[in-house]
PDB file of N, CA and C in Angstrom:
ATOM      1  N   UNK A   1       5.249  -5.191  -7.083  1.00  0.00           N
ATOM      2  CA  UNK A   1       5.212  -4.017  -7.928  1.00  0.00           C
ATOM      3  C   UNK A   1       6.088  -2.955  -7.286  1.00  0.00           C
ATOM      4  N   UNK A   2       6.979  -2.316  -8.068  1.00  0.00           N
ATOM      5  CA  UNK A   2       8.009  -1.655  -7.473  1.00  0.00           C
ATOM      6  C   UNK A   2       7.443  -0.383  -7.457  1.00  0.00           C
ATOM      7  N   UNK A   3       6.495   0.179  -7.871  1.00  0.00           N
ATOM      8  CA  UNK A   3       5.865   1.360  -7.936  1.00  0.00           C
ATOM      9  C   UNK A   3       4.840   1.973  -6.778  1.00  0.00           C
ATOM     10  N   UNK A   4       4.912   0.561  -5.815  1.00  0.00           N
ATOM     11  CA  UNK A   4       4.468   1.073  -4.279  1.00  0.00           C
ATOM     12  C   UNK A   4       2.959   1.008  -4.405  1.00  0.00           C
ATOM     13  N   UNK A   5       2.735   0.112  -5.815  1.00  0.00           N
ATOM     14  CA  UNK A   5       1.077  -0.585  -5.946  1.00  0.00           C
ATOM     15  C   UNK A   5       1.113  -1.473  -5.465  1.00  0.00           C
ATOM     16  N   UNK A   6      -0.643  -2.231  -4.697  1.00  0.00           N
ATOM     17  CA  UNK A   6      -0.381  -3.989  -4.736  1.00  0.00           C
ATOM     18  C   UNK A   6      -2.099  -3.592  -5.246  1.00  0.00           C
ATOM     19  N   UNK A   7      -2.462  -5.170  -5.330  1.00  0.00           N
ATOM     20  CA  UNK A   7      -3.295  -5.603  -5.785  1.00  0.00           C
ATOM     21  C   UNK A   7      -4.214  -6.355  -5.326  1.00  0.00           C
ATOM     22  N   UNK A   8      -4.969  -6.498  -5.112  1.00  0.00           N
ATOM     23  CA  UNK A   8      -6.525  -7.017  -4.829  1.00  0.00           C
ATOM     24  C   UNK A   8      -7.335  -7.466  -5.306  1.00  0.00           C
ATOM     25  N   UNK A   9      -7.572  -8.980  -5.080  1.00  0.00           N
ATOM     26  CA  UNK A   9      -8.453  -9.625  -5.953  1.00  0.00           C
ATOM     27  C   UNK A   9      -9.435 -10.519  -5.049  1.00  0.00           C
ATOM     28  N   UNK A  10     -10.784 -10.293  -5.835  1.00  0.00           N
ATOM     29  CA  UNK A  10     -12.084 -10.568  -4.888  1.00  0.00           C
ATOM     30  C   UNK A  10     -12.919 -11.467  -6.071  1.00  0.00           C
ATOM     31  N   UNK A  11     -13.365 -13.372  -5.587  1.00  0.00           N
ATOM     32  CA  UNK A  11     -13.726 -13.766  -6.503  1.00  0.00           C
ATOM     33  C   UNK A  11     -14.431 -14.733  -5.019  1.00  0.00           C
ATOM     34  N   UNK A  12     -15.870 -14.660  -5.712  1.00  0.00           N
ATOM     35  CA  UNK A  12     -16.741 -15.754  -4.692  1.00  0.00           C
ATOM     36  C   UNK A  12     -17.960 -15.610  -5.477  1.00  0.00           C
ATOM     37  N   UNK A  13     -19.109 -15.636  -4.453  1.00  0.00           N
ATOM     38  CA  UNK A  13     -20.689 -15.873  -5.003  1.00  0.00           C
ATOM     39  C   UNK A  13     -22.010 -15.112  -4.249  1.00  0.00           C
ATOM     40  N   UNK A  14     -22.695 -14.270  -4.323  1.00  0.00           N
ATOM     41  CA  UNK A  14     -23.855 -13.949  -3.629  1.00  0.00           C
ATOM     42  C   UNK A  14     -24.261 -15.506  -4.080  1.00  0.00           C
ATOM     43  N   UNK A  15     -24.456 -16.290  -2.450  1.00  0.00           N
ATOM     44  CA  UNK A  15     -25.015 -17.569  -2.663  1.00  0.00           C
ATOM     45  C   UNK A  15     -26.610 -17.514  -2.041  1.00  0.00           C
ATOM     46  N   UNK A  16     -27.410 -16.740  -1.802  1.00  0.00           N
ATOM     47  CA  UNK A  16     -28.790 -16.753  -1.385  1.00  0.00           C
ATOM     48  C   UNK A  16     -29.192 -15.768  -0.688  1.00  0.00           C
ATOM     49  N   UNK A  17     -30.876 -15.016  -0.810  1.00  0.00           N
ATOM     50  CA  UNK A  17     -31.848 -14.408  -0.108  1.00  0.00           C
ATOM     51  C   UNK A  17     -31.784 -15.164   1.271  1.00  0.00           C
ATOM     52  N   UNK A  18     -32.128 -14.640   2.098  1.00  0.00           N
ATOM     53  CA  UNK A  18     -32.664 -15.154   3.477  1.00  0.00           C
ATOM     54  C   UNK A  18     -34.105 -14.149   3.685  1.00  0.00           C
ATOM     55  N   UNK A  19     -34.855 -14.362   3.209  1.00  0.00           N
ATOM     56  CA  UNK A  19     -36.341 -13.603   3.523  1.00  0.00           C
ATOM     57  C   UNK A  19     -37.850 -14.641   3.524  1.00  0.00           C
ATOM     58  N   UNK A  20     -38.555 -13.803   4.157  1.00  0.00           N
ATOM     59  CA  UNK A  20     -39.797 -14.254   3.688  1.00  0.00           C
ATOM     60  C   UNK A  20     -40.811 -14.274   2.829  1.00  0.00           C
ATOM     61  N   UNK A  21     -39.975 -14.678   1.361  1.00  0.00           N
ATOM     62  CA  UNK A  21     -40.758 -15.022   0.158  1.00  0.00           C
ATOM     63  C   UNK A  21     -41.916 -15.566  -0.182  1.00  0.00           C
ATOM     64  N   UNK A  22     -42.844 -14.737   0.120  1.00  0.00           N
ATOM     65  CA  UNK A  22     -44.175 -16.185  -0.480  1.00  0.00           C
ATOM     66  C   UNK A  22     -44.081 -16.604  -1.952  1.00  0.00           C
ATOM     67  N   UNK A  23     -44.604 -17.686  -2.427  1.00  0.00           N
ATOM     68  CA  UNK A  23     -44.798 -18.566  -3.252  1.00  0.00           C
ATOM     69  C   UNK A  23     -45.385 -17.579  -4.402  1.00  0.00           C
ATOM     70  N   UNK A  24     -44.729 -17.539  -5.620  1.00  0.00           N
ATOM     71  CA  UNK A  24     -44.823 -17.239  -7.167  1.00  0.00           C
ATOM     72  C   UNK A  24     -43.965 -15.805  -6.755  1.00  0.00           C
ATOM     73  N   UNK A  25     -43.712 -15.524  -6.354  1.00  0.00           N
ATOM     74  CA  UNK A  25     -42.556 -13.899  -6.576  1.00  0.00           C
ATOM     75  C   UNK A  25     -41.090 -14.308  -7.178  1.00  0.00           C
ATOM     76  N   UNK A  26     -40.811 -13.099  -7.640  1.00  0.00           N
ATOM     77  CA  UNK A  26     -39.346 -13.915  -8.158  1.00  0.00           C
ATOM     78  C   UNK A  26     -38.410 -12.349  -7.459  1.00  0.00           C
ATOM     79  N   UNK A  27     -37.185 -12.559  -7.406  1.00  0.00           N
ATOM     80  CA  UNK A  27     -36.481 -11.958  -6.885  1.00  0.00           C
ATOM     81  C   UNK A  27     -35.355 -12.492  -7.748  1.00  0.00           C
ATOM     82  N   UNK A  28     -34.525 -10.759  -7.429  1.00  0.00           N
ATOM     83  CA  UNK A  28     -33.030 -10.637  -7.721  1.00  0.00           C
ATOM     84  C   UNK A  28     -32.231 -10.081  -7.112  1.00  0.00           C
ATOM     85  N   UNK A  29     -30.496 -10.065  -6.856  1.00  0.00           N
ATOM     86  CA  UNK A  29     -29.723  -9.098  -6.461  1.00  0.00           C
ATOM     87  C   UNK A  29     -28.413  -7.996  -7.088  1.00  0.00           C
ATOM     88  N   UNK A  30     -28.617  -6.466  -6.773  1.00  0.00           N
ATOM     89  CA  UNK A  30     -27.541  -5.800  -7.125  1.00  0.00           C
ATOM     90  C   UNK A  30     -27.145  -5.607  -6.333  1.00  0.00           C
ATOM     91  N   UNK A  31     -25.443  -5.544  -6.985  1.00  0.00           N
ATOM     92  CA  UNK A  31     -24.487  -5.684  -6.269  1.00  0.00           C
ATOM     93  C   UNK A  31     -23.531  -4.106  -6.878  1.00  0.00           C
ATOM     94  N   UNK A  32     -22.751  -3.633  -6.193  1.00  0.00           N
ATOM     95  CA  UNK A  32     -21.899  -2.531  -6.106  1.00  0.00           C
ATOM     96  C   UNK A  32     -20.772  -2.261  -5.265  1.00  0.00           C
ATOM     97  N   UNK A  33     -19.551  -2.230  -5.808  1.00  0.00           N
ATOM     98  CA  UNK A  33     -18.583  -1.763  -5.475  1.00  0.00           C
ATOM     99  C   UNK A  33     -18.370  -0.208  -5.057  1.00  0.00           C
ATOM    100  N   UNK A  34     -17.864   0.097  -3.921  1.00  0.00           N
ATOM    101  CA  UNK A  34     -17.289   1.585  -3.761  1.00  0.00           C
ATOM    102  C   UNK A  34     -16.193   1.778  -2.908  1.00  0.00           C
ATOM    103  N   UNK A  35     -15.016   2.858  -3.589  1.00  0.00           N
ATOM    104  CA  UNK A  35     -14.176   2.444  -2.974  1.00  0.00           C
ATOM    105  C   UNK A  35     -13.234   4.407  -2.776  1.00  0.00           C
ATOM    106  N   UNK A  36     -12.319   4.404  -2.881  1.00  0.00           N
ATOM    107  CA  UNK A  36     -11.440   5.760  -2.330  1.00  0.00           C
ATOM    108  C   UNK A  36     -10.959   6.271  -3.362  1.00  0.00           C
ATOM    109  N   UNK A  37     -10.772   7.088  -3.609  1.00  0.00           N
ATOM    110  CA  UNK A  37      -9.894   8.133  -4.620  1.00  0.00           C
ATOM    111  C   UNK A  37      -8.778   7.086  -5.381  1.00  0.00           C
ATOM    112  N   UNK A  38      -7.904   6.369  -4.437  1.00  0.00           N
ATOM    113  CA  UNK A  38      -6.340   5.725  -4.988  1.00  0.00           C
ATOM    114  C   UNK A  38      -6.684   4.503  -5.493  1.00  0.00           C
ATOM    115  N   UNK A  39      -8.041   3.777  -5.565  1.00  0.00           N
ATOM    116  CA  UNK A  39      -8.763   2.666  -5.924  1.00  0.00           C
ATOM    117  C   UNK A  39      -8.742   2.245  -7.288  1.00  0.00           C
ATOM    118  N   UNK A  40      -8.943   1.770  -8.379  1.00  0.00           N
ATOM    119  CA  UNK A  40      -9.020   1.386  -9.546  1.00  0.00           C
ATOM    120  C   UNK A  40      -9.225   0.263 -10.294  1.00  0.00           C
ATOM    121  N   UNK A  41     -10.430  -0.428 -10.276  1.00  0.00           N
ATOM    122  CA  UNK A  41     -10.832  -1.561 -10.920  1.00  0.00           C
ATOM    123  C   UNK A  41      -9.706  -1.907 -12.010  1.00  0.00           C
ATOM    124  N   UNK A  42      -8.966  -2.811 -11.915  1.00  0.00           N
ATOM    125  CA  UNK A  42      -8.652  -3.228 -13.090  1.00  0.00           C
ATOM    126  C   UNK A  42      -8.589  -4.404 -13.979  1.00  0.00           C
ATOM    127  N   UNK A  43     -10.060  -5.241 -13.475  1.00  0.00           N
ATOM    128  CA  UNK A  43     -10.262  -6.629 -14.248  1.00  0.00           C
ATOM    129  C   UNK A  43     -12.067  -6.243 -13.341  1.00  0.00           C
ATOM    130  N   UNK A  44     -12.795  -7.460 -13.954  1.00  0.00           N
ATOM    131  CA  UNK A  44     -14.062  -7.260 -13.396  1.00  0.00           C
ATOM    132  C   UNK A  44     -15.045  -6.147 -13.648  1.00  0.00           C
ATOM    133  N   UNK A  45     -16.378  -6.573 -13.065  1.00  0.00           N
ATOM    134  CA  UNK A  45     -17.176  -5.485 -13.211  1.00  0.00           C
ATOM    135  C   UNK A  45     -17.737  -4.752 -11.742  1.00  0.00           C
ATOM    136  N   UNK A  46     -17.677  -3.149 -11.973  1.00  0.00           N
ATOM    137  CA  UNK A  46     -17.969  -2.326 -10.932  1.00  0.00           C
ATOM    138  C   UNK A  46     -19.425  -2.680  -9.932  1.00  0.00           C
ATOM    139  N   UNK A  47     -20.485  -2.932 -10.661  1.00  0.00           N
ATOM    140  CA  UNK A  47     -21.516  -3.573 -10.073  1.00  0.00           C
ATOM    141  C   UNK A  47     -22.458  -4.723 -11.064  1.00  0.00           C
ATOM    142  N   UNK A  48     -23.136  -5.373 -10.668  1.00  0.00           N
ATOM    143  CA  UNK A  48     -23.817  -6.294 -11.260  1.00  0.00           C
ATOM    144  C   UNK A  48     -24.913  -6.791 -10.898  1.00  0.00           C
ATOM    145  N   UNK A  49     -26.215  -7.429 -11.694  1.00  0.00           N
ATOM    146  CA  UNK A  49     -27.231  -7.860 -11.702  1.00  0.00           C
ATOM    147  C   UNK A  49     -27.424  -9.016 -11.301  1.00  0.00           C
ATOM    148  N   UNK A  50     -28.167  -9.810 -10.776  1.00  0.00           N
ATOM    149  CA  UNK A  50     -27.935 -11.040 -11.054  1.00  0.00           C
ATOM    150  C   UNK A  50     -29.067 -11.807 -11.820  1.00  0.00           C
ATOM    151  N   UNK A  51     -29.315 -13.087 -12.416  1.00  0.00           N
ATOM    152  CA  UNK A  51     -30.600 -13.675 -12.658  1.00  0.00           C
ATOM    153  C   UNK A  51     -31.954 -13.257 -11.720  1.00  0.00           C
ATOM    154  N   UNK A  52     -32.764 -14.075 -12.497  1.00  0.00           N
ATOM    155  CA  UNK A  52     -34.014 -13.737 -11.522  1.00  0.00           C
ATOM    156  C   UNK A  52     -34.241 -15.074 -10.961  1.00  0.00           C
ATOM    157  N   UNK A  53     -34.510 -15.525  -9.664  1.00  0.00           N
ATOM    158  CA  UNK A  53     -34.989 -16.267  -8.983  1.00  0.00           C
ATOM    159  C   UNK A  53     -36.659 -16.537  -8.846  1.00  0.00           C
ATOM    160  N   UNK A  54     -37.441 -17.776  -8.843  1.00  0.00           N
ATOM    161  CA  UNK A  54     -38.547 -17.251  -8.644  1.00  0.00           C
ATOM    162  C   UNK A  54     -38.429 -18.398  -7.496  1.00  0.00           C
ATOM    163  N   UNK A  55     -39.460 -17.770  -6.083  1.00  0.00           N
ATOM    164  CA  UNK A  55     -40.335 -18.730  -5.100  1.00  0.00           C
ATOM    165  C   UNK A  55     -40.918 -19.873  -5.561  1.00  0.00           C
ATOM    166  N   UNK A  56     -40.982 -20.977  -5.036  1.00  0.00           N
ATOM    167  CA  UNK A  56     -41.761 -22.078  -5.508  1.00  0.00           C
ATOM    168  C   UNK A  56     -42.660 -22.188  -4.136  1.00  0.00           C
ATOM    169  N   UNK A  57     -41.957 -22.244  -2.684  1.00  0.00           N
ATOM    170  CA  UNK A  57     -42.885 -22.456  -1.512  1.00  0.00           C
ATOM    171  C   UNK A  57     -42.496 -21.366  -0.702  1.00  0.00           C
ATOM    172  N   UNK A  58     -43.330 -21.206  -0.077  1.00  0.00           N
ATOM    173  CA  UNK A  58     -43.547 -20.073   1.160  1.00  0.00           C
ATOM    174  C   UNK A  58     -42.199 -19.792   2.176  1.00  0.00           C
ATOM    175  N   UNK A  59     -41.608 -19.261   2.092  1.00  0.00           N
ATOM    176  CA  UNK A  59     -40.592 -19.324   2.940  1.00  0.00           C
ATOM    177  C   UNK A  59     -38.961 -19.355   2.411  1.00  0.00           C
ATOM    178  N   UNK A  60     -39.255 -20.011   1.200  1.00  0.00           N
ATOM    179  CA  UNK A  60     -37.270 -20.732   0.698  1.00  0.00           C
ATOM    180  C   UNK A  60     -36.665 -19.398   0.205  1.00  0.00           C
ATOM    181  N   UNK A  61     -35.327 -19.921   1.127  1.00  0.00           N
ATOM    182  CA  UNK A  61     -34.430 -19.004   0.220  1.00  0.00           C
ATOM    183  C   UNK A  61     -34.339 -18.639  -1.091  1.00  0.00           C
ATOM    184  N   UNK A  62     -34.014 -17.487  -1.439  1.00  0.00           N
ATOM    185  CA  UNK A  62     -34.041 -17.187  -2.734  1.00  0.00           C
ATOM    186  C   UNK A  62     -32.635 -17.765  -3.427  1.00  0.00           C
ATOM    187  N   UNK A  63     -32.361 -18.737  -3.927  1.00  0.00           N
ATOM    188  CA  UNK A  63     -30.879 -19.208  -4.239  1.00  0.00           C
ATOM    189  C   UNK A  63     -30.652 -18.840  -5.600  1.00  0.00           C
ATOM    190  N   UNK A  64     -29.101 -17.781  -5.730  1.00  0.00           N
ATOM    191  CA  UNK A  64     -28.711 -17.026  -6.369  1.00  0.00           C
ATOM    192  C   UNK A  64     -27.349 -17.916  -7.280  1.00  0.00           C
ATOM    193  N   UNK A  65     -26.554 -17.959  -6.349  1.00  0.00           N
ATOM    194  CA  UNK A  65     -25.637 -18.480  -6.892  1.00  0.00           C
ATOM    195  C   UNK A  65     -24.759 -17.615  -8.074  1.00  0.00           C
ATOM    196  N   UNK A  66     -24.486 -16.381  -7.541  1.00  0.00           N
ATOM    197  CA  UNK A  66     -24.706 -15.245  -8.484  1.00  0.00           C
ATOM    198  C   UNK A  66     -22.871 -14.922  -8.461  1.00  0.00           C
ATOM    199  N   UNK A  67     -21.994 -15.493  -9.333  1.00  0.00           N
ATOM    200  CA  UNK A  67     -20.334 -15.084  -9.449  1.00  0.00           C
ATOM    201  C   UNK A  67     -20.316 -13.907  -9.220  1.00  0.00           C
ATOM    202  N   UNK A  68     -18.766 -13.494  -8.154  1.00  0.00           N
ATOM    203  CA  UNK A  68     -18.649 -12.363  -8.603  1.00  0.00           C
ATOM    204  C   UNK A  68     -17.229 -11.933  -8.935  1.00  0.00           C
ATOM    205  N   UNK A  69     -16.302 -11.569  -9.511  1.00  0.00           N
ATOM    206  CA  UNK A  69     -14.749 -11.454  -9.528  1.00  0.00           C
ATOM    207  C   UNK A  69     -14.636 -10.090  -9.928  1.00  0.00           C
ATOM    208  N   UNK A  70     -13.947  -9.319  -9.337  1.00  0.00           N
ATOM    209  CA  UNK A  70     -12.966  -8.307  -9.417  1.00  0.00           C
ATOM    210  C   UNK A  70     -11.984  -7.973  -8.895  1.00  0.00           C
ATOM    211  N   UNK A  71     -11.144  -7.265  -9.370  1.00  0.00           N
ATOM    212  CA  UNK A  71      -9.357  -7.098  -8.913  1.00  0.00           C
ATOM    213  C   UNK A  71      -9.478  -5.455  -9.312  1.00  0.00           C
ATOM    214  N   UNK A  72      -8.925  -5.244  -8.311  1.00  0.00           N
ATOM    215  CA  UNK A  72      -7.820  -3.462  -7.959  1.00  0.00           C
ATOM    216  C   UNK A  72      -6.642  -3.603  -7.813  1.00  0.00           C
ATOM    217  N   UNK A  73      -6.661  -2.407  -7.617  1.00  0.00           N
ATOM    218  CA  UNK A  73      -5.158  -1.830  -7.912  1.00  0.00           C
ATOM    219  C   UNK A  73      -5.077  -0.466  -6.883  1.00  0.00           C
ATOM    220  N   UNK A  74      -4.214  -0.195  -6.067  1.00  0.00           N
ATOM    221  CA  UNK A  74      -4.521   0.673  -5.147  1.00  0.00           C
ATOM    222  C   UNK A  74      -3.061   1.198  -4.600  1.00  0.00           C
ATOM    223  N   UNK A  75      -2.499   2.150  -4.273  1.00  0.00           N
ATOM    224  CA  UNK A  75      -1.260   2.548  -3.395  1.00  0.00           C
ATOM    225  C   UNK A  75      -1.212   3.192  -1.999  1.00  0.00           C
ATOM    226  N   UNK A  76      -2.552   2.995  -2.063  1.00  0.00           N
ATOM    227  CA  UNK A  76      -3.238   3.186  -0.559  1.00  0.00           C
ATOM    228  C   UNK A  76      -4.077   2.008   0.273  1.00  0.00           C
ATOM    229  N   UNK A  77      -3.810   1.769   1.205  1.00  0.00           N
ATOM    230  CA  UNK A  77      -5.310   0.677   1.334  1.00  0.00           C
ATOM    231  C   UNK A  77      -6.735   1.831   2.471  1.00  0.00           C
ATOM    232  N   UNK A  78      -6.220   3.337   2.547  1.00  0.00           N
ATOM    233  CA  UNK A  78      -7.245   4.274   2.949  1.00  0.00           C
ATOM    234  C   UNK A  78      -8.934   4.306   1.520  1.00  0.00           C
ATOM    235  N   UNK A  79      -9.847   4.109   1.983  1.00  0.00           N
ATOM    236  CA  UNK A  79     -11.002   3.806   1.470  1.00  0.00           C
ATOM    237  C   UNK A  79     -11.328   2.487   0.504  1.00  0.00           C
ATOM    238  N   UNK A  80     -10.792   1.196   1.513  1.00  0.00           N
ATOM    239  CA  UNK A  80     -10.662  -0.084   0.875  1.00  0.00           C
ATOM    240  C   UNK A  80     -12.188  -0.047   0.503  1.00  0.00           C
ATOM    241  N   UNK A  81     -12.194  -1.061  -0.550  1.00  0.00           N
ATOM    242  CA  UNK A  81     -13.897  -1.467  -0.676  1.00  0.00           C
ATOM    243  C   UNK A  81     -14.623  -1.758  -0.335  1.00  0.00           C
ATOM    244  N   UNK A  82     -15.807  -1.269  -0.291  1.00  0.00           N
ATOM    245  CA  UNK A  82     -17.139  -1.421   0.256  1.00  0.00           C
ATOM    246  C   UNK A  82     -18.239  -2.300  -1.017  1.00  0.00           C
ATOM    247  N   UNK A  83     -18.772  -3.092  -0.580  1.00  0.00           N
ATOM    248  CA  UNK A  83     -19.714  -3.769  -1.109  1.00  0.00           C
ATOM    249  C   UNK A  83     -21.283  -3.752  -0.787  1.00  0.00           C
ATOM    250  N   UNK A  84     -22.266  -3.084  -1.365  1.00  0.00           N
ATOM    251  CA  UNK A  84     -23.100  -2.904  -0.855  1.00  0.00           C
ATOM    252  C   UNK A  84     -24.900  -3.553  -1.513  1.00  0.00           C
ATOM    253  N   UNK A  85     -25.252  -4.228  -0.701  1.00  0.00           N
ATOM    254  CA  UNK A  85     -26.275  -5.170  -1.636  1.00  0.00           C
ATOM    255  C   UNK A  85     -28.140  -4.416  -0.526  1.00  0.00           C
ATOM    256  N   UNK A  86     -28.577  -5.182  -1.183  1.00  0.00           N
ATOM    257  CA  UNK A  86     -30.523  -4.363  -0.090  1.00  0.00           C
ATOM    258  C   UNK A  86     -30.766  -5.742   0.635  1.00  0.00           C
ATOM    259  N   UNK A  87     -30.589  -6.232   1.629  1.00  0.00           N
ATOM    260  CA  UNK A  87     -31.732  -6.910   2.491  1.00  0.00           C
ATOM    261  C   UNK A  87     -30.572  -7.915   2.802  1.00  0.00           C
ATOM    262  N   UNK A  88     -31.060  -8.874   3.317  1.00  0.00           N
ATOM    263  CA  UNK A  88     -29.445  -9.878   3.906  1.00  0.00           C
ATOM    264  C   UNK A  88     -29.330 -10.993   2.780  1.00  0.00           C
ATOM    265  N   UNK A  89     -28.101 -10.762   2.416  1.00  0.00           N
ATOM    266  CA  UNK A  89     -28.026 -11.542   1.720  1.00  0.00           C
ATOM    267  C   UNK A  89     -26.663 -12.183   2.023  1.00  0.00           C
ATOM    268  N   UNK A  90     -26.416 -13.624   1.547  1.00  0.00           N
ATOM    269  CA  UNK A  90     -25.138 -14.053   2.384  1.00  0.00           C
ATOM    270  C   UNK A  90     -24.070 -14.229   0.573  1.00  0.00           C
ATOM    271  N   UNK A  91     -22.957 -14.275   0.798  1.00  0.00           N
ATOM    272  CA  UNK A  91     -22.081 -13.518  -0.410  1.00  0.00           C
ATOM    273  C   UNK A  91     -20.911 -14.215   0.685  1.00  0.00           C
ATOM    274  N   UNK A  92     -19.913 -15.239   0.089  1.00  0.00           N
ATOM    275  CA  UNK A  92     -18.736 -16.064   0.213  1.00  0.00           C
ATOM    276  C   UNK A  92     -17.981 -15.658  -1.048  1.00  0.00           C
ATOM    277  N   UNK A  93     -16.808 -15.170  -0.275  1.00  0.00           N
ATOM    278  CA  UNK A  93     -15.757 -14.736  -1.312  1.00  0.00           C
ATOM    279  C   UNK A  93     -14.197 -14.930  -0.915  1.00  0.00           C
ATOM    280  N   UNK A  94     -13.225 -15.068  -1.464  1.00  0.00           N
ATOM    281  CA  UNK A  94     -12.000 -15.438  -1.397  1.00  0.00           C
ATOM    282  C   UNK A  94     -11.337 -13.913  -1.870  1.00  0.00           C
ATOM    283  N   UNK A  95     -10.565 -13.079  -0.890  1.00  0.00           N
ATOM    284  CA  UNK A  95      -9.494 -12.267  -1.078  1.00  0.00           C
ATOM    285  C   UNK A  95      -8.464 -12.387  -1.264  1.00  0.00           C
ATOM    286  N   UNK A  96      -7.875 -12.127  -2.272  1.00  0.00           N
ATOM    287  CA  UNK A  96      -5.959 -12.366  -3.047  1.00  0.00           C
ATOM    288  C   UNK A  96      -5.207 -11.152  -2.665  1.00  0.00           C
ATOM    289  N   UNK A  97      -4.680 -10.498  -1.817  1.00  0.00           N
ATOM    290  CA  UNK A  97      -3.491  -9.576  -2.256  1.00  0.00           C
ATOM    291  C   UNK A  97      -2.158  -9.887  -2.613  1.00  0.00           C
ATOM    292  N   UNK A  98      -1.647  -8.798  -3.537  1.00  0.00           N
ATOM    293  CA  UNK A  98      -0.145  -8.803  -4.058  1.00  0.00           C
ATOM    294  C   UNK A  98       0.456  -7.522  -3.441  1.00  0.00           C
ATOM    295  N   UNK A  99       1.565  -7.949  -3.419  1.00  0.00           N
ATOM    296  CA  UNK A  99       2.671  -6.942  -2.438  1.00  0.00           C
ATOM    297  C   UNK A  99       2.223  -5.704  -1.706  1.00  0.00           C
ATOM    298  N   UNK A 100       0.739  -6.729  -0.794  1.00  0.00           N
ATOM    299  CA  UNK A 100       0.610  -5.859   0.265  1.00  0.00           C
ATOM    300  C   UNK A 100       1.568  -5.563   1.466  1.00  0.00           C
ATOM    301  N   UNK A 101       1.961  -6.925   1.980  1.00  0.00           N
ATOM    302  CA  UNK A 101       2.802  -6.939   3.050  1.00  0.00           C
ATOM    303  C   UNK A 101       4.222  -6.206   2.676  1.00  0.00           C
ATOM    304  N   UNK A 102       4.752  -6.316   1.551  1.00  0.00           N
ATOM    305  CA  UNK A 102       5.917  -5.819   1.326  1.00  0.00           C
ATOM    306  C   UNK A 102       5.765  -4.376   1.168  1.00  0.00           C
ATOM    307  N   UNK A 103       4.737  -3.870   1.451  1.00  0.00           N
ATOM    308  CA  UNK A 103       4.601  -1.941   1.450  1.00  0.00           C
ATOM    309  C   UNK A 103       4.018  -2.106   2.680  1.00  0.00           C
ATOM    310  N   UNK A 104       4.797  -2.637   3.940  1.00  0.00           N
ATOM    311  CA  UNK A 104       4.279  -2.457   5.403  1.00  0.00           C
ATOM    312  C   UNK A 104       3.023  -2.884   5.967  1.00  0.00           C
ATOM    313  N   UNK A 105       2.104  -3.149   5.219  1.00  0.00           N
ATOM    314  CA  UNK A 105       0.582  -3.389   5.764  1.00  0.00           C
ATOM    315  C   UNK A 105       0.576  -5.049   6.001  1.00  0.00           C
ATOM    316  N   UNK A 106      -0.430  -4.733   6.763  1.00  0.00           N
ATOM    317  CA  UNK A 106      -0.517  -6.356   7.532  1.00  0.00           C
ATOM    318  C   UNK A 106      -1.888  -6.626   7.143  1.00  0.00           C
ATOM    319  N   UNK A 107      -2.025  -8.031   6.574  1.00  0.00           N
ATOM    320  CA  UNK A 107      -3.173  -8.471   5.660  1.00  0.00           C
ATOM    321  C   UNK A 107      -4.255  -9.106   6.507  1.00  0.00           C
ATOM    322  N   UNK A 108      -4.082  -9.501   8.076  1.00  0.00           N
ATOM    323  CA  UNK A 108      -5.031 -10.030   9.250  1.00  0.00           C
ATOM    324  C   UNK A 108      -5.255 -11.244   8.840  1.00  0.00           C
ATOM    325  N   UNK A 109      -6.142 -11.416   9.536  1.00  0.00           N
ATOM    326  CA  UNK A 109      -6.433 -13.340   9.601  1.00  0.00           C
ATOM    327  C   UNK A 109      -7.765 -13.606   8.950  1.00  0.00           C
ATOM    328  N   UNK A 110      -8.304 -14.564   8.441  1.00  0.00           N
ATOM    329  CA  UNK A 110      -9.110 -15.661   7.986  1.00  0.00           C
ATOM    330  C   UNK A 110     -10.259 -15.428   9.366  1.00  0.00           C
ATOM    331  N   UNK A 111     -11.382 -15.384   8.651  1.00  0.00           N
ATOM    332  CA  UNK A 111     -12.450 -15.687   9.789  1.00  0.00           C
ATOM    333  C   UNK A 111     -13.484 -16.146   9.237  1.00  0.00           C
ATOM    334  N   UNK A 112     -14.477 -17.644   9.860  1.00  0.00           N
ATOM    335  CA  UNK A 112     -15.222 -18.053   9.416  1.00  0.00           C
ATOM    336  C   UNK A 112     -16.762 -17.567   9.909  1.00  0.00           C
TER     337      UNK A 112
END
């Protein structure tokens, strides 16, 4: 983008609760994006719900399996996004940028 934008795209899964659920409760997770002034959603949704899960035995993860995809648009990468969920929850996602590197910024490494 010659206009000194790039782009950002975030697509994975809140894949499970890690708590101590007893048996017949059901549980869910919200999810929320927040981000800087130069930020701008432009595909996706800002925050989201997910299904309801219910406990079957004492202890199991709450498994969500809950999509999530959104893409920005930004000419800054000052107040990148923040994602913010209640209690631990584990969330695998794949990051895309476009012509970050070519407006000087360095995109770092992969960590498992």
């Amino acid at each position: 983008m010659s206009d000194g934008t790039f782009l950002l795209s975030i697509s994975g899964q809140i894949e499970w609760i890690d708590l101590l659920a007893p048996a017949g409760t059901a549980w869910h997770c919200k999810y929320e994006f927040f981000t800087g002034p130069d930020w701008k959603i432009i595909g996706g949704l800002e925050a989201g719900l997910s299904q309801i899960a219910n406990v079957v035995n004492n202890g199991d993860k709450v498994v969500l399996n809950f999509p999530i995809e959104v893409q920005f648009k930004s000419t800054n990468p000052y107040g990148l996004i923040r994602m913010e969920t209640t209690g631990q929850v584990r969330i695998n996602v794949n990051v895309v940028t476009q012509e970050f590197q070519s407006l000087g910024y360095d995109v770092g490494k992969t960590r498992d």
